[in-house]
N, C-alpha and C. Protein backbone atom coordinates (compact mmCIF):
# COMPACT_ATOMS: atom_id res chain seq x y z
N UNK A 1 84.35 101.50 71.78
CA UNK A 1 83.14 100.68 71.89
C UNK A 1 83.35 99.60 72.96
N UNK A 2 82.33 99.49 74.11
CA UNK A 2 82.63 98.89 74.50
C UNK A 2 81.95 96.77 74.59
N UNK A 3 82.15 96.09 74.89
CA UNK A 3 81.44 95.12 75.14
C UNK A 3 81.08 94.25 76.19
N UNK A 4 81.03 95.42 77.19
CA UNK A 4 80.37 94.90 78.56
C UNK A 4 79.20 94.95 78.53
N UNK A 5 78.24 94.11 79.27
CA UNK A 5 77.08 93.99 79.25
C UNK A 5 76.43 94.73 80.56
N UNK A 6 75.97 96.19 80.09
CA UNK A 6 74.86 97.16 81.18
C UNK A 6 73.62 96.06 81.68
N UNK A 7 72.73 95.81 80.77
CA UNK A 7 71.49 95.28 80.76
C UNK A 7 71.48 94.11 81.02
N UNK A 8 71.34 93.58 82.46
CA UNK A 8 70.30 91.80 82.33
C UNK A 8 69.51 91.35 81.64
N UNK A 9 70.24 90.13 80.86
CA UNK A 9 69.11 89.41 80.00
C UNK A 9 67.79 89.37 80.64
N UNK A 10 66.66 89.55 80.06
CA UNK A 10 65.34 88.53 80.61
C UNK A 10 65.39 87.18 80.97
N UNK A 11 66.48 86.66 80.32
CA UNK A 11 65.93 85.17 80.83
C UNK A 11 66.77 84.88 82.25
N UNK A 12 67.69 85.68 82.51
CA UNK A 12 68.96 85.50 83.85
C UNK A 12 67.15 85.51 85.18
N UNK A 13 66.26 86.16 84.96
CA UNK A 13 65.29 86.21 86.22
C UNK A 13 64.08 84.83 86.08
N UNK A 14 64.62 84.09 84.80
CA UNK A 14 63.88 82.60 84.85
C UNK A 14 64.58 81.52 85.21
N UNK A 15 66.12 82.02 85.40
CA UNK A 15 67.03 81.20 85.63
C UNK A 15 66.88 80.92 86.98
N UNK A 16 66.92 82.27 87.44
CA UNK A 16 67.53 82.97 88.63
C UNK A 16 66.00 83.31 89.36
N UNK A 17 64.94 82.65 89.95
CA UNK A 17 63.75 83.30 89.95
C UNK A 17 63.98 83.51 91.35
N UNK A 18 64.75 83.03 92.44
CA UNK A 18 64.56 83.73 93.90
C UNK A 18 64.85 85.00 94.15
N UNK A 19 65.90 85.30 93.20
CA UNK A 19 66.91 86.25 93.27
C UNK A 19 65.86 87.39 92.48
N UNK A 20 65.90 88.83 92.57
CA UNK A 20 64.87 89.94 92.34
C UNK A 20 65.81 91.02 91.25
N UNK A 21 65.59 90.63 90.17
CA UNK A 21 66.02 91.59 89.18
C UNK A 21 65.55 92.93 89.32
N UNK A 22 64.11 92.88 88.95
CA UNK A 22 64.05 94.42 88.32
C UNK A 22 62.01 94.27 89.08
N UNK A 23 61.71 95.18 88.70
CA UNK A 23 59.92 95.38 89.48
C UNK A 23 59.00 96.34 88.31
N UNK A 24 58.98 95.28 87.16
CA UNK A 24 58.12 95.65 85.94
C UNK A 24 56.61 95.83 86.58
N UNK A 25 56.32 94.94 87.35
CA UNK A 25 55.10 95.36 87.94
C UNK A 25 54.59 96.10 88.89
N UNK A 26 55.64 96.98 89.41
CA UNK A 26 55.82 98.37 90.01
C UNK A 26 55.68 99.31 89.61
N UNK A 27 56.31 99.16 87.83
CA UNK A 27 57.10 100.42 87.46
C UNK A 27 58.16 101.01 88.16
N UNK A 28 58.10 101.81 87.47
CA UNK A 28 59.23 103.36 87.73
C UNK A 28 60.67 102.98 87.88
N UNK A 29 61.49 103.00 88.05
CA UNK A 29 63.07 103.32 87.77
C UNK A 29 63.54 103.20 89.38
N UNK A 30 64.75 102.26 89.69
CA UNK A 30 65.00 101.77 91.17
C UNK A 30 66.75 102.30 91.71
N UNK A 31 67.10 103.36 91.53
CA UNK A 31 68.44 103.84 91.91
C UNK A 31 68.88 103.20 92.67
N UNK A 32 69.64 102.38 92.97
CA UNK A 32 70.16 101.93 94.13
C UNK A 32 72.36 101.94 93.94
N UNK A 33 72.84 102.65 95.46
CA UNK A 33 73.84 102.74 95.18
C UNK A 33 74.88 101.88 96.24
N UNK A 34 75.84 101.28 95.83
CA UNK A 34 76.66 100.22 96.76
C UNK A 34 78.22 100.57 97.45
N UNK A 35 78.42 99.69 98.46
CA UNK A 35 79.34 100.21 98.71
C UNK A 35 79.87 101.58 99.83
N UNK A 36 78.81 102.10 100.02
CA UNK A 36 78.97 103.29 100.96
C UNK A 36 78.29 103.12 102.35
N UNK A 37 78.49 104.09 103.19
CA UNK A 37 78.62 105.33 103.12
C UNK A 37 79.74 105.92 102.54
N UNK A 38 80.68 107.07 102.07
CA UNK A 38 81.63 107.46 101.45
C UNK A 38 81.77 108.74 101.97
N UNK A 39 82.69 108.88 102.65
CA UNK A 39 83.23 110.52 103.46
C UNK A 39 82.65 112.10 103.01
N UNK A 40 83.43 111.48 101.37
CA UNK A 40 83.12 112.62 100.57
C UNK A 40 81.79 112.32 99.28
N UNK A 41 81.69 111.34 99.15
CA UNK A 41 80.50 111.51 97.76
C UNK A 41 79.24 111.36 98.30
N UNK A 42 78.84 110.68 99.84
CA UNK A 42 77.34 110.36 100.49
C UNK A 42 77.00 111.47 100.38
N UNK A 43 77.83 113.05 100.83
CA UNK A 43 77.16 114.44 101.59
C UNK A 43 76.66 114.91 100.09
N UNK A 44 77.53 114.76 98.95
CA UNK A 44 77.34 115.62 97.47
C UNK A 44 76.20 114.33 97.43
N UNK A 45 75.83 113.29 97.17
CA UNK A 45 74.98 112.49 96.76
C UNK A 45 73.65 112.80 97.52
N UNK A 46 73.62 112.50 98.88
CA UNK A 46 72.49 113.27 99.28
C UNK A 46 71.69 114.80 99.13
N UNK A 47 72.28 115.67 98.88
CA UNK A 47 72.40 116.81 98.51
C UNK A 47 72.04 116.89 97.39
N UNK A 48 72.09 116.29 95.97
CA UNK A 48 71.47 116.42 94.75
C UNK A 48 70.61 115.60 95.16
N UNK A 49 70.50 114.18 95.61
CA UNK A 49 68.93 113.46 96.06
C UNK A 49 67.54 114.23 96.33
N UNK A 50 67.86 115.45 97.13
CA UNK A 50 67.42 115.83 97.70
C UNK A 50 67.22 117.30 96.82
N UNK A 51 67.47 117.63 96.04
CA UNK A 51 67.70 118.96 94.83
C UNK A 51 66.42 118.26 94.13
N UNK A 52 66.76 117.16 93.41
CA UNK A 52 65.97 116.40 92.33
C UNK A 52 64.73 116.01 93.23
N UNK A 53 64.40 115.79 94.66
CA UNK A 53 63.28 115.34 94.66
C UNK A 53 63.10 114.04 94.46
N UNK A 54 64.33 112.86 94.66
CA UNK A 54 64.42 111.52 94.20
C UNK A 54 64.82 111.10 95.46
N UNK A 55 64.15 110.01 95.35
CA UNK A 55 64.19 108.43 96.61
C UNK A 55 65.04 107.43 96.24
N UNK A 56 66.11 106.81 97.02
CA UNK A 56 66.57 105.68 96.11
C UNK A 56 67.10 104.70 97.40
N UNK A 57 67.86 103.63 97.00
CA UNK A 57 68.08 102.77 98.00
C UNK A 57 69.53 102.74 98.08
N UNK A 58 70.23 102.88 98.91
CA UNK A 58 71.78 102.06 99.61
C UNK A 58 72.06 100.85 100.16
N UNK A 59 72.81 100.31 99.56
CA UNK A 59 73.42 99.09 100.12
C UNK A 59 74.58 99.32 100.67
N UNK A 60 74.41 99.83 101.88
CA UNK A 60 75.69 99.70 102.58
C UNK A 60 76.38 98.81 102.96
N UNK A 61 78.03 99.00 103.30
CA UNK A 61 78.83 98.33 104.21
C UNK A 61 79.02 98.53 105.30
N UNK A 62 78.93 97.54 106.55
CA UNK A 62 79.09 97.73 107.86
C UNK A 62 80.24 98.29 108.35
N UNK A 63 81.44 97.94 107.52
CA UNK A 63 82.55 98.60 108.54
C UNK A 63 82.60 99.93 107.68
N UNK A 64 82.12 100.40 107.14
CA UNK A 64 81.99 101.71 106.39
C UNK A 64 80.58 102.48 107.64
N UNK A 65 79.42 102.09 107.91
CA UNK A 65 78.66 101.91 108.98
C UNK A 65 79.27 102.54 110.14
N UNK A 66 80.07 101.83 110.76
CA UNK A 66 80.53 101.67 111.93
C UNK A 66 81.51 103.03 111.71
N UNK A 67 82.07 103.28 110.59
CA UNK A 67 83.21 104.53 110.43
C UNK A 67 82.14 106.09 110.54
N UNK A 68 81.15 106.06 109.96
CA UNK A 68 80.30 107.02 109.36
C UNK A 68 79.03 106.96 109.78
N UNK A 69 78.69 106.85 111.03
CA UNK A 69 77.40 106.83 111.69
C UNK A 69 76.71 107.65 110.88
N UNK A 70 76.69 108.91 111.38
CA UNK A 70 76.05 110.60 111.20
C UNK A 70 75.93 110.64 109.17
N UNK A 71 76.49 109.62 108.99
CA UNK A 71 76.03 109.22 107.28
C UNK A 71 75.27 108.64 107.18
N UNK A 72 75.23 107.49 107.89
CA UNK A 72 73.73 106.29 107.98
C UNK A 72 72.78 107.18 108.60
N UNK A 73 73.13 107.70 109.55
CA UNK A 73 71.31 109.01 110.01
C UNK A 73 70.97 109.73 108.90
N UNK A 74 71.84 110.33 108.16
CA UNK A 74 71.29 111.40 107.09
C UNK A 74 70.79 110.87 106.25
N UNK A 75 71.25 109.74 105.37
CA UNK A 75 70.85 108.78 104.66
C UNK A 75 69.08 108.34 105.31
N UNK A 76 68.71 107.80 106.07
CA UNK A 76 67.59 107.62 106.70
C UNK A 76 66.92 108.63 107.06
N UNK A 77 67.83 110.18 107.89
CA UNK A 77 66.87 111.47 107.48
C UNK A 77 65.68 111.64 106.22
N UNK A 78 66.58 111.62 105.43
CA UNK A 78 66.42 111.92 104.07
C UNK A 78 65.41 111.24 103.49
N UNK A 79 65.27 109.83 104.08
CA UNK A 79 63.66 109.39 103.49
C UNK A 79 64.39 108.07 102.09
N UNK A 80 65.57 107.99 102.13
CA UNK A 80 65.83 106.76 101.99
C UNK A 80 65.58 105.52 102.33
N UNK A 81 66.19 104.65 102.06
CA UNK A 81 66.09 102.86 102.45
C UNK A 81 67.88 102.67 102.49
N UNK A 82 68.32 101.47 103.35
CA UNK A 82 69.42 101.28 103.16
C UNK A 82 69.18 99.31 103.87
N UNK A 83 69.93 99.10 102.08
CA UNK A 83 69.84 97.46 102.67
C UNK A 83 71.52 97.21 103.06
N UNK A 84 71.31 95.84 102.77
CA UNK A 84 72.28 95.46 103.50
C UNK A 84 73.71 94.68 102.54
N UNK A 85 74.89 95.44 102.21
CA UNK A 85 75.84 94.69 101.39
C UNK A 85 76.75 93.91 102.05
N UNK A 86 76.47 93.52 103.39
CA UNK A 86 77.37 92.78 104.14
C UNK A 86 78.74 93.74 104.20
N UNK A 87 78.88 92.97 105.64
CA UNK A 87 79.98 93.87 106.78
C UNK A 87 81.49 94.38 106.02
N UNK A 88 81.89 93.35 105.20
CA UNK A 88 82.78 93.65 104.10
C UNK A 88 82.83 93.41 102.88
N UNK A 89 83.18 94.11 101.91
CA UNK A 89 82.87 93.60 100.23
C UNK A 89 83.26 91.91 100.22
N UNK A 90 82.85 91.31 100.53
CA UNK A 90 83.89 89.96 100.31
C UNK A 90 82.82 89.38 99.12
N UNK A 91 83.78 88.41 98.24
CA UNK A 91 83.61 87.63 97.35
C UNK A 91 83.21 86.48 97.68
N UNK A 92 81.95 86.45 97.12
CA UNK A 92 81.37 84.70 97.40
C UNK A 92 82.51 83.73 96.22
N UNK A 93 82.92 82.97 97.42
CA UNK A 93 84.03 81.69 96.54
C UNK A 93 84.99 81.70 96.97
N UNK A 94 85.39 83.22 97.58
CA UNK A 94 86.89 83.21 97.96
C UNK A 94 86.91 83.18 99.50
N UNK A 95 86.16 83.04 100.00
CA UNK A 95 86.09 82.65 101.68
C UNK A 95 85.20 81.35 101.85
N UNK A 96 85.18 81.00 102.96
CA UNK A 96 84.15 79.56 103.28
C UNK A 96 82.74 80.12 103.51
N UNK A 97 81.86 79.64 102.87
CA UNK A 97 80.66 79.49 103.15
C UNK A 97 79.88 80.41 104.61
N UNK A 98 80.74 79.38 105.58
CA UNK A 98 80.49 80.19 106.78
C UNK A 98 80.86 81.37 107.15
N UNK A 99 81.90 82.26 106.58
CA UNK A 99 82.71 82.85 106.82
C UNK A 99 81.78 83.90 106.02
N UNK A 100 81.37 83.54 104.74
CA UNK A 100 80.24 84.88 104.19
C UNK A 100 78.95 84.79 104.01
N UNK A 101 78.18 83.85 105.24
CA UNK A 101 76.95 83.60 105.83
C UNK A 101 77.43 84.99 107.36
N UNK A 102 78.22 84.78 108.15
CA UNK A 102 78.70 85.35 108.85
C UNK A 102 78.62 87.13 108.63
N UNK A 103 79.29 87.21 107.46
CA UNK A 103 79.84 88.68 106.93
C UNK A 103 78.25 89.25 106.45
N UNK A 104 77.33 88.09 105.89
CA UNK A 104 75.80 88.75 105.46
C UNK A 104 75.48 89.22 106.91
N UNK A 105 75.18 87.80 107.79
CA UNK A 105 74.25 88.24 109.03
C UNK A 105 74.80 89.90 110.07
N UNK A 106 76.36 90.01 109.57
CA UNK A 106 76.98 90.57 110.51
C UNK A 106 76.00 92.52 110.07
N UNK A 107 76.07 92.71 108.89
CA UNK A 107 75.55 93.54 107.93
C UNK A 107 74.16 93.34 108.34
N UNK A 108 73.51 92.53 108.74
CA UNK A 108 71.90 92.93 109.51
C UNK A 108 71.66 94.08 109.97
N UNK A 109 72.15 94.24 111.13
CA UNK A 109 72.07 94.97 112.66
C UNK A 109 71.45 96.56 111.97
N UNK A 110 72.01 97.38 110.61
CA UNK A 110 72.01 98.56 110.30
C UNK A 110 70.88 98.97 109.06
N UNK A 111 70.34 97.72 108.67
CA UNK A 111 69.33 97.63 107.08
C UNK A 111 68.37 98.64 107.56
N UNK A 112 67.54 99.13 106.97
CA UNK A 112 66.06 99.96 106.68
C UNK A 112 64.51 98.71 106.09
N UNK A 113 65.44 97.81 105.37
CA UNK A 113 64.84 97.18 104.79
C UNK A 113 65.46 95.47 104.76
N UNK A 114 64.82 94.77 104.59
CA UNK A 114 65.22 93.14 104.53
C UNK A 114 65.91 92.61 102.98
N UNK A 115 66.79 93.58 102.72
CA UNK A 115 67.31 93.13 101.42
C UNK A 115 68.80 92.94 101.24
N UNK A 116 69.64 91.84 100.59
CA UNK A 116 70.65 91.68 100.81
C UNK A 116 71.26 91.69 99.60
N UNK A 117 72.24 92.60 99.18
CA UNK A 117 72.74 92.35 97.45
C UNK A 117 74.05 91.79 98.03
N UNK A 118 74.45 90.50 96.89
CA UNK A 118 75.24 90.11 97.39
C UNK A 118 76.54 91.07 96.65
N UNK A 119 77.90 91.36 97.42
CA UNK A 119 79.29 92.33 96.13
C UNK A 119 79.37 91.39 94.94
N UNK A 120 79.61 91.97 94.54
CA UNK A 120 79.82 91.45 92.93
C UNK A 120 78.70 90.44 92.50
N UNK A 121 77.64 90.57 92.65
CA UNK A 121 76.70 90.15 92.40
C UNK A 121 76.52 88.45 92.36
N UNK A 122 77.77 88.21 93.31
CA UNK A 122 78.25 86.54 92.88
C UNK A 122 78.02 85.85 94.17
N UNK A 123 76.74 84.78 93.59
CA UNK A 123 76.67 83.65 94.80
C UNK A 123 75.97 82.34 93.80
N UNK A 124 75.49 81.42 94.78
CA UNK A 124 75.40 80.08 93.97
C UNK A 124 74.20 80.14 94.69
N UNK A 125 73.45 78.84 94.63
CA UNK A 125 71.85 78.58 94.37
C UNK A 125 71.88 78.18 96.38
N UNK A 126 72.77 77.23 96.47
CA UNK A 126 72.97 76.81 98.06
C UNK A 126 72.80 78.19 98.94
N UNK A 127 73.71 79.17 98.77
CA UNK A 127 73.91 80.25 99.65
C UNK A 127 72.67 81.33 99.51
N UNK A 128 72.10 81.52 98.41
CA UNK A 128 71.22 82.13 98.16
C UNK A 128 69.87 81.68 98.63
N UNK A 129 69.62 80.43 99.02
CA UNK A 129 68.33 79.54 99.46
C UNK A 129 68.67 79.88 100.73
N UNK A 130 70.00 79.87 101.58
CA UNK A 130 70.42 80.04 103.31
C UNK A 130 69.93 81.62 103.10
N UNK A 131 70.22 82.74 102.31
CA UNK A 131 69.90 84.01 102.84
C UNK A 131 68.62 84.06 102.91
N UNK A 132 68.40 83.65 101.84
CA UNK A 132 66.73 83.50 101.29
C UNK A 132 65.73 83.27 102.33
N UNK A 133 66.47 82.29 103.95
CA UNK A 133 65.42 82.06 104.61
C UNK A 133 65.44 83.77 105.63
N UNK A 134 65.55 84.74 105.03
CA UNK A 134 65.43 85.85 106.45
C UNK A 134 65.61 86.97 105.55
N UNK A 135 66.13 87.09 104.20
CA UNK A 135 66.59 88.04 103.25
C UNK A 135 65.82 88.04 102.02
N UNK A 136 65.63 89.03 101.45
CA UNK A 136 65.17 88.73 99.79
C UNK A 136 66.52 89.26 99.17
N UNK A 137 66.93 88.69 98.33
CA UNK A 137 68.08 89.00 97.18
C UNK A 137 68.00 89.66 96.70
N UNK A 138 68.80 91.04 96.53
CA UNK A 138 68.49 92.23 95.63
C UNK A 138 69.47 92.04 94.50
N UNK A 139 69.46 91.62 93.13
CA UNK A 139 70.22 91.84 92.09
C UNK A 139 70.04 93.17 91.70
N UNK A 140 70.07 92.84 89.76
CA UNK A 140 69.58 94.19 89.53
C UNK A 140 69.45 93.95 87.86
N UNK A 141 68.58 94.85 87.05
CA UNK A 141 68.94 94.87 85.70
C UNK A 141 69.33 95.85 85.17
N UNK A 142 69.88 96.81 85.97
CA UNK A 142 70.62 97.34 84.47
C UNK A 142 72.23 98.28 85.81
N UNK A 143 73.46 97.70 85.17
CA UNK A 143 74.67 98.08 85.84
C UNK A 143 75.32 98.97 84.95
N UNK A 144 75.53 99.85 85.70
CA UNK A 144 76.21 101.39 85.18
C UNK A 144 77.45 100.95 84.83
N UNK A 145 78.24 100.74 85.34
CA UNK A 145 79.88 100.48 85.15
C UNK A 145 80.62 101.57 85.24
N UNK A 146 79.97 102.39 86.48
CA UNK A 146 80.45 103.87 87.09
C UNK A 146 81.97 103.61 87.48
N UNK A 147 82.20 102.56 87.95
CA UNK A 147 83.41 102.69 88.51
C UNK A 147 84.74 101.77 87.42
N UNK A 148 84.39 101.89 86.58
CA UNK A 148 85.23 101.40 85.45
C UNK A 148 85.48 102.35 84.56
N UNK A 149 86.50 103.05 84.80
CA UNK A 149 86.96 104.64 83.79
C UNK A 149 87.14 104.10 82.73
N UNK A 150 87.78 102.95 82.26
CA UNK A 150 87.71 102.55 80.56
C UNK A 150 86.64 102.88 80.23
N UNK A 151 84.95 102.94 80.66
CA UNK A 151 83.78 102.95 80.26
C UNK A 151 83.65 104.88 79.97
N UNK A 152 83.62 105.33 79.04
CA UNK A 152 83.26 106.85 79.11
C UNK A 152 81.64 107.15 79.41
N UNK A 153 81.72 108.18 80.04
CA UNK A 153 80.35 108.45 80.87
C UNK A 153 79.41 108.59 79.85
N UNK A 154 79.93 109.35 78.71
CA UNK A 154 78.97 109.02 77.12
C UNK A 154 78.16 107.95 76.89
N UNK A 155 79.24 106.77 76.91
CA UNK A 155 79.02 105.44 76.70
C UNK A 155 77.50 105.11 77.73
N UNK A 156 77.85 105.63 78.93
CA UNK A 156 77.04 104.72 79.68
C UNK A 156 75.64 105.75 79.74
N UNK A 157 75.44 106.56 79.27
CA UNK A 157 74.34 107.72 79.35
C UNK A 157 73.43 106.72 77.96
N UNK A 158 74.51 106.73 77.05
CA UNK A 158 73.63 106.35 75.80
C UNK A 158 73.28 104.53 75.78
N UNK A 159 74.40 104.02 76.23
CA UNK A 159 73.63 102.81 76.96
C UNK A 159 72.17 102.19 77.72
N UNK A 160 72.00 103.42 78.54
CA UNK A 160 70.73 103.74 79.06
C UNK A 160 69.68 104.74 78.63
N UNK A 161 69.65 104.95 77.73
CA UNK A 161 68.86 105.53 76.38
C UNK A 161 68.57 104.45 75.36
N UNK A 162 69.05 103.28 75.53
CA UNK A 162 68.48 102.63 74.72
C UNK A 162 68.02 101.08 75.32
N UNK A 163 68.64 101.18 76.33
CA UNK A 163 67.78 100.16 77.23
C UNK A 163 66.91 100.16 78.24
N UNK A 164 66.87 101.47 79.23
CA UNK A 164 66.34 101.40 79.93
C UNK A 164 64.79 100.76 80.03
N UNK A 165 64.46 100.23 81.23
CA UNK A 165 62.74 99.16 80.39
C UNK A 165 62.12 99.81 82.03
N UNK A 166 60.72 99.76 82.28
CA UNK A 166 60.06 99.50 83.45
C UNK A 166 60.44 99.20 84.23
N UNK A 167 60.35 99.39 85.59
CA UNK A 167 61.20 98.29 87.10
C UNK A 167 62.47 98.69 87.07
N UNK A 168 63.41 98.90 86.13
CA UNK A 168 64.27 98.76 86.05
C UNK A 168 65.72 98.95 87.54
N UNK A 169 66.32 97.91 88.04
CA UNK A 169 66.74 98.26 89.14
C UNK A 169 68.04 98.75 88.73
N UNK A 170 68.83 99.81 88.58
CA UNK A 170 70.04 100.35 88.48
C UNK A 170 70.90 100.36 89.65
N UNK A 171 72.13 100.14 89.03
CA UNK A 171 73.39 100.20 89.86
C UNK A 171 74.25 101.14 89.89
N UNK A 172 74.46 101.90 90.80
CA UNK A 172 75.61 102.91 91.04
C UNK A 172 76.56 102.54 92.26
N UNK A 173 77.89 103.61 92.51
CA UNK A 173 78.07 103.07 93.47
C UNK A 173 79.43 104.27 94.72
N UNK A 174 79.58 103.95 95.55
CA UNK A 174 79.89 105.11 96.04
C UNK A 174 80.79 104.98 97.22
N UNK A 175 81.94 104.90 95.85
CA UNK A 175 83.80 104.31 96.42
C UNK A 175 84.58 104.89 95.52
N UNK A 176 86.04 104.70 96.06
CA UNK A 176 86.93 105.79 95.09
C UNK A 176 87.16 105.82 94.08
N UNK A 177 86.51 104.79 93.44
CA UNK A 177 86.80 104.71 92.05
C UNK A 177 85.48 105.78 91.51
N UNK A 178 84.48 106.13 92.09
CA UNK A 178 83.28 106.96 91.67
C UNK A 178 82.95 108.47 92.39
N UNK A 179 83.98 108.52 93.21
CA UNK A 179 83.82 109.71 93.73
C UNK A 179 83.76 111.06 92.84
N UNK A 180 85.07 110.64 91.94
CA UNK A 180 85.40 112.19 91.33
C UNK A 180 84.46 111.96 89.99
N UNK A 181 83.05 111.06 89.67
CA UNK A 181 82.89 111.04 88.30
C UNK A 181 81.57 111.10 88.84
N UNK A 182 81.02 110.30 89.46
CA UNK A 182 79.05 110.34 89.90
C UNK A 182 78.47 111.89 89.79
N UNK A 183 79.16 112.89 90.35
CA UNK A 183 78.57 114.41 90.50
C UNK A 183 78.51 114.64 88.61
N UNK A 184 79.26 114.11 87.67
CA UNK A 184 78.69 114.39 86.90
C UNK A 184 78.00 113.46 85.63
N UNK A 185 78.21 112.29 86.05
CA UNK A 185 77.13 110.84 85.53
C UNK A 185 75.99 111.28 85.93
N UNK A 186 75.77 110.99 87.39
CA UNK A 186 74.45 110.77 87.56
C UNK A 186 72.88 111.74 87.67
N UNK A 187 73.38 113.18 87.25
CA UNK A 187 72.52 113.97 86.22
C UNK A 187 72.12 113.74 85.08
N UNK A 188 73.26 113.24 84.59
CA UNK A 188 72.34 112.44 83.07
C UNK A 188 72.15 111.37 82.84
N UNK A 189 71.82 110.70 84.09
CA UNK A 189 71.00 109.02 84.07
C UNK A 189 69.91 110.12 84.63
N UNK A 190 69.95 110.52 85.15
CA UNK A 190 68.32 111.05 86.06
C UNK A 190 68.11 111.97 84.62
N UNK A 191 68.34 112.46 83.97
CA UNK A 191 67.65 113.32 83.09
C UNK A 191 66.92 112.53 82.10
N UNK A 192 67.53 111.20 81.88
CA UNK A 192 67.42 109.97 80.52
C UNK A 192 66.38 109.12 81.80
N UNK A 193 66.22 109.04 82.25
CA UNK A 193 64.50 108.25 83.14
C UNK A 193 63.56 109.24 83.28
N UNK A 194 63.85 110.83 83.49
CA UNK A 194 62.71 111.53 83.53
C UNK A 194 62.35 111.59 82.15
N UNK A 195 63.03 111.80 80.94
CA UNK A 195 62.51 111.91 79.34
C UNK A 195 61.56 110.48 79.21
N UNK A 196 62.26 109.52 79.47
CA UNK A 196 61.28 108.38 79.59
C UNK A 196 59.82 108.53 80.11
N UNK A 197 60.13 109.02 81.48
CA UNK A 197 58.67 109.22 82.19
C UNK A 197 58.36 108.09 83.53
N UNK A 198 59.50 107.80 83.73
CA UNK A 198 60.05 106.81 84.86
C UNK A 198 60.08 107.63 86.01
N UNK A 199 59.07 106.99 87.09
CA UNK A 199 58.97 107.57 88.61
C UNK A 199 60.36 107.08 89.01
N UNK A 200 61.02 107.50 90.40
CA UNK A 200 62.13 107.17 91.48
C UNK A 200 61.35 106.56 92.35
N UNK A 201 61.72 105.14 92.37
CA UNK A 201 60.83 104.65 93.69
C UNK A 201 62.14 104.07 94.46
N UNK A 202 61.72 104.01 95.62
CA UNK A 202 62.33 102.54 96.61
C UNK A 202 61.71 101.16 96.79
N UNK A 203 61.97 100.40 97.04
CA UNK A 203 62.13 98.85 96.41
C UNK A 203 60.78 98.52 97.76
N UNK A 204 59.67 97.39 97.31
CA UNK A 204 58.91 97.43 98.17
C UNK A 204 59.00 96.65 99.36
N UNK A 205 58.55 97.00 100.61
CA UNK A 205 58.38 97.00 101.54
C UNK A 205 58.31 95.41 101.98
């Protein structure tokens, strides 16, 4: 059993109102995956995207970008969105300010869309008001915990069977810790939003 928390409170988006949880007044169900492009899991990930008939969003990394061009085209072939996770995973707190104002803007140049998730979902109210003037903040409400093998894929299927809500923006993600497990997670998150009756959208415009 575990006691990590999948689901964002409701009240974290009254706390937090710049910052963009989830799109109840959209509807439909918001895939979005971080961390990539990925050598080997983008080509299998696009490839079932594209089986299922589903749209979703990437937050890429730039120096992942810069490694894997002909990944960022297919990705955008394909009728995706790809925002922006800054040039390297870096941790807001553990560098200076400027240093991951820098690493956001550097992560511009390659977006689809004007959205910036920050890694690890960690920033403060100051840094988030500086992106805020050119970026909208992509959080999210509901985190898989794909890349945490203590979590069994059971766990996180039935997790999202009992929370999933409207809008809902989901997190996946597509690094080595998820390579050898997403091909068979993320059939049964997409099977548990279609029983629902949850469209695949991309995040608006």
């Amino acid at each position: 059993m575990t006691t990590r928390l999948f689901s964002v409170p409701r009240f974290v988006k009254w706390v937090f109102p710049e910052q963009i949880w989830s799109f109840e007044k959209q509807g439909g169900a918001y895939l979005t995956f971080d961390d990539g492009p990925h050598p080997e899991l983008t080509p299998w990930l696009l490839d079932y995207l594209k089986s299922e008939n589903i749209v979703a969003t990437f937050f890429l990394l730039g120096e992942h970008v810069e490694k894997y061009p002909h990944l960022v085209e297919a990705i955008c072939a394909a009728g995706h969105d790809i925002g922006n996770h800054g040039h390297k995973h870096l941790r807001f707190g553990e560098v200076t300010d400027e240093e991951y104002f820098e690493n956001y803007r550097k992560g511009q140049h390659f977006q689809t869309i004007n959205y910036f998730r920050p890694p690890y979902g960690k920033i403060d109210c100051s840094m988030a008001k500086r992106i805020g003037e050119t970026s909208k903040l992509a959080m999210w409400s509901w985190l898989s915990y794909d890349f945490d093998l203590e979590v069994p894929g059971a766990v996180i299927v039935n997790k999202l069977e009992k929370q999933l809500r409207k809008g809902d923006i989901l997190v996946f993600h597509e690094n080595e810790h998820t390579a050898n497990r997403l091909e068979t997670l993320l059939p049964r998150v997409v099977e548990v939003i279609r029983k629902k009756g949850f469209a695949f959208k991309t995040f608006p415009k």
